[in-house]
C-alpha atoms as a PDB file:
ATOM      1  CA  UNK A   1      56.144  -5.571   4.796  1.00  0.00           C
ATOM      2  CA  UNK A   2      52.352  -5.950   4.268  1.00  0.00           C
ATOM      3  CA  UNK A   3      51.245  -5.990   1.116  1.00  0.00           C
ATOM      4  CA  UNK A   4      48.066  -3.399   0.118  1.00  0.00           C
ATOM      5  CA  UNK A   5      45.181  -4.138  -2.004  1.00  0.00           C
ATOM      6  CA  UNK A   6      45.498  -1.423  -4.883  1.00  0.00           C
ATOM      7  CA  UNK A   7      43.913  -0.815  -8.338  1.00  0.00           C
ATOM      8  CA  UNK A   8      45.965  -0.139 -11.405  1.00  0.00           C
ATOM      9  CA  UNK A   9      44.646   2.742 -13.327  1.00  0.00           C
ATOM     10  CA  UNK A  10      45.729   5.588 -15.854  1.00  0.00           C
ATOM     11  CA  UNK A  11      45.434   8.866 -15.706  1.00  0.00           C
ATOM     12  CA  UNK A  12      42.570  10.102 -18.112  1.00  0.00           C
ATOM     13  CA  UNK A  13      44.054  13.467 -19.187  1.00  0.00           C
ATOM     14  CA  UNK A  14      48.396  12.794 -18.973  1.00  0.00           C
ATOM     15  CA  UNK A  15      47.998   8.786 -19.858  1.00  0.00           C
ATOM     16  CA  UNK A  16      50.403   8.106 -16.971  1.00  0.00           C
ATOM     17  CA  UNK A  17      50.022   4.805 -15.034  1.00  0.00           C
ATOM     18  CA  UNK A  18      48.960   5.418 -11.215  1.00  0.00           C
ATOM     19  CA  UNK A  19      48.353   3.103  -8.606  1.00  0.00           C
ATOM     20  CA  UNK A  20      45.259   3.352  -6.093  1.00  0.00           C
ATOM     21  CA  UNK A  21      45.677   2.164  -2.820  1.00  0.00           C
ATOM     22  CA  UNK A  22      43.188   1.033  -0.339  1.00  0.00           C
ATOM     23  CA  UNK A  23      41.453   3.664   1.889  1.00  0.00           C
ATOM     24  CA  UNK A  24      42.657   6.447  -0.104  1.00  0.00           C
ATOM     25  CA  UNK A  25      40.376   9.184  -0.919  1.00  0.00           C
ATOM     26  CA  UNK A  26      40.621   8.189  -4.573  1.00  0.00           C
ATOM     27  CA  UNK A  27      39.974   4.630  -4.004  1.00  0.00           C
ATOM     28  CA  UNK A  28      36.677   5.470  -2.406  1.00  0.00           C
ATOM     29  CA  UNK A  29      35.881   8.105  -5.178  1.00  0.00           C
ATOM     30  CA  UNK A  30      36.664   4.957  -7.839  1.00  0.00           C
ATOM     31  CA  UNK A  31      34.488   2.411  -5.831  1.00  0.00           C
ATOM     32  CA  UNK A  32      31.432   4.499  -5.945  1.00  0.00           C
ATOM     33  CA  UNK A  33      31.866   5.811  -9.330  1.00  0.00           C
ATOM     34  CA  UNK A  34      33.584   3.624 -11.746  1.00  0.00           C
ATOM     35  CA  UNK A  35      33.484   5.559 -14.674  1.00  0.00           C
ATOM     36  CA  UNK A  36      34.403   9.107 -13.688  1.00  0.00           C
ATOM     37  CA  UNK A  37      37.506   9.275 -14.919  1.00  0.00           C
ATOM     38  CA  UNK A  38      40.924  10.198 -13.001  1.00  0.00           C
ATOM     39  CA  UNK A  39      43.001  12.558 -12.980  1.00  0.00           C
ATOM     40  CA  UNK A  40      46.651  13.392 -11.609  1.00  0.00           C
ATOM     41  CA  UNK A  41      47.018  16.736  -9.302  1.00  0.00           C
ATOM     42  CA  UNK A  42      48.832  18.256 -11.681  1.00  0.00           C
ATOM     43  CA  UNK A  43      45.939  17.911 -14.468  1.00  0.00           C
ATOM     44  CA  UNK A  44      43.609  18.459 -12.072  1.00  0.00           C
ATOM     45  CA  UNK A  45      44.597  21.995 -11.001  1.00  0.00           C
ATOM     46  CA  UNK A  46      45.209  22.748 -14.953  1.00  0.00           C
ATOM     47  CA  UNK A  47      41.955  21.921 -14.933  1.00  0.00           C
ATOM     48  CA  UNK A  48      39.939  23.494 -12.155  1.00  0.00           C
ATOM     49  CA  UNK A  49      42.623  26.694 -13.509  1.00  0.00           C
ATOM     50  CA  UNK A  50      40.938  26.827 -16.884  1.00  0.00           C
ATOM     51  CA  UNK A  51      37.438  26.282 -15.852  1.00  0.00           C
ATOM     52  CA  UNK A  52      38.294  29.464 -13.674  1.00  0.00           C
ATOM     53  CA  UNK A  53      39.858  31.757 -16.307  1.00  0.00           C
ATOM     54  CA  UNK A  54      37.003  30.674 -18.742  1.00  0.00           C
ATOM     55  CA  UNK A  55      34.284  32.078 -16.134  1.00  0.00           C
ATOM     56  CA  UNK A  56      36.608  34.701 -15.725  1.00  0.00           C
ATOM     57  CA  UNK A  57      36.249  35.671 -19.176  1.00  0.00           C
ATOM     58  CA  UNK A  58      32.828  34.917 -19.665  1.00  0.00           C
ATOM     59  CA  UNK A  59      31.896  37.286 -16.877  1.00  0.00           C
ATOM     60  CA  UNK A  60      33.839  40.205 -18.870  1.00  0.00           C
ATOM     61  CA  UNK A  61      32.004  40.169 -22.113  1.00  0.00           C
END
C-alpha cells in the first residue's frame, strides 16, 4: 500500500481534525490559498444555507 502525501488540518467552523490528501480538490484550494480557512461539507452547506435564508429575508423587508 502506497503511502500519500497529505496535510493535517482542522476544520475552522466544527474543530474536527481532517486529513487532506494529495490531488484533492481541497488540497489544491489549500496550496493556493493558505489562509482561507476550511470547512467540512456539513458546515459548509449550513453555511451557504444561511447566507441564502439571510438574502432571503433581506429581499422581503
Amino acid at each position: 500500500m502506497a503511502d500519500f502525501f497529505y496535510y493535517d488540518a482542522v476544520f475552522k467552523c466544527c474543530k474536527q481534525p481532517y486529513r487532506i490528501y494529495a490531488g484533492s480538490e481541497s488540497f489544491q484550494a489549500l496550496k493556493e490559498n493558505k489562509q482561507a480557512p476550511i470547512v467540512c461539507d456539513d458546515c459548509s452547506d449550513r453555511i451557504r444555507f444561511e447566507a441564502i435564508m439571510n438574502f432571503m429575508h433581506g429581499a422581503r423587508g
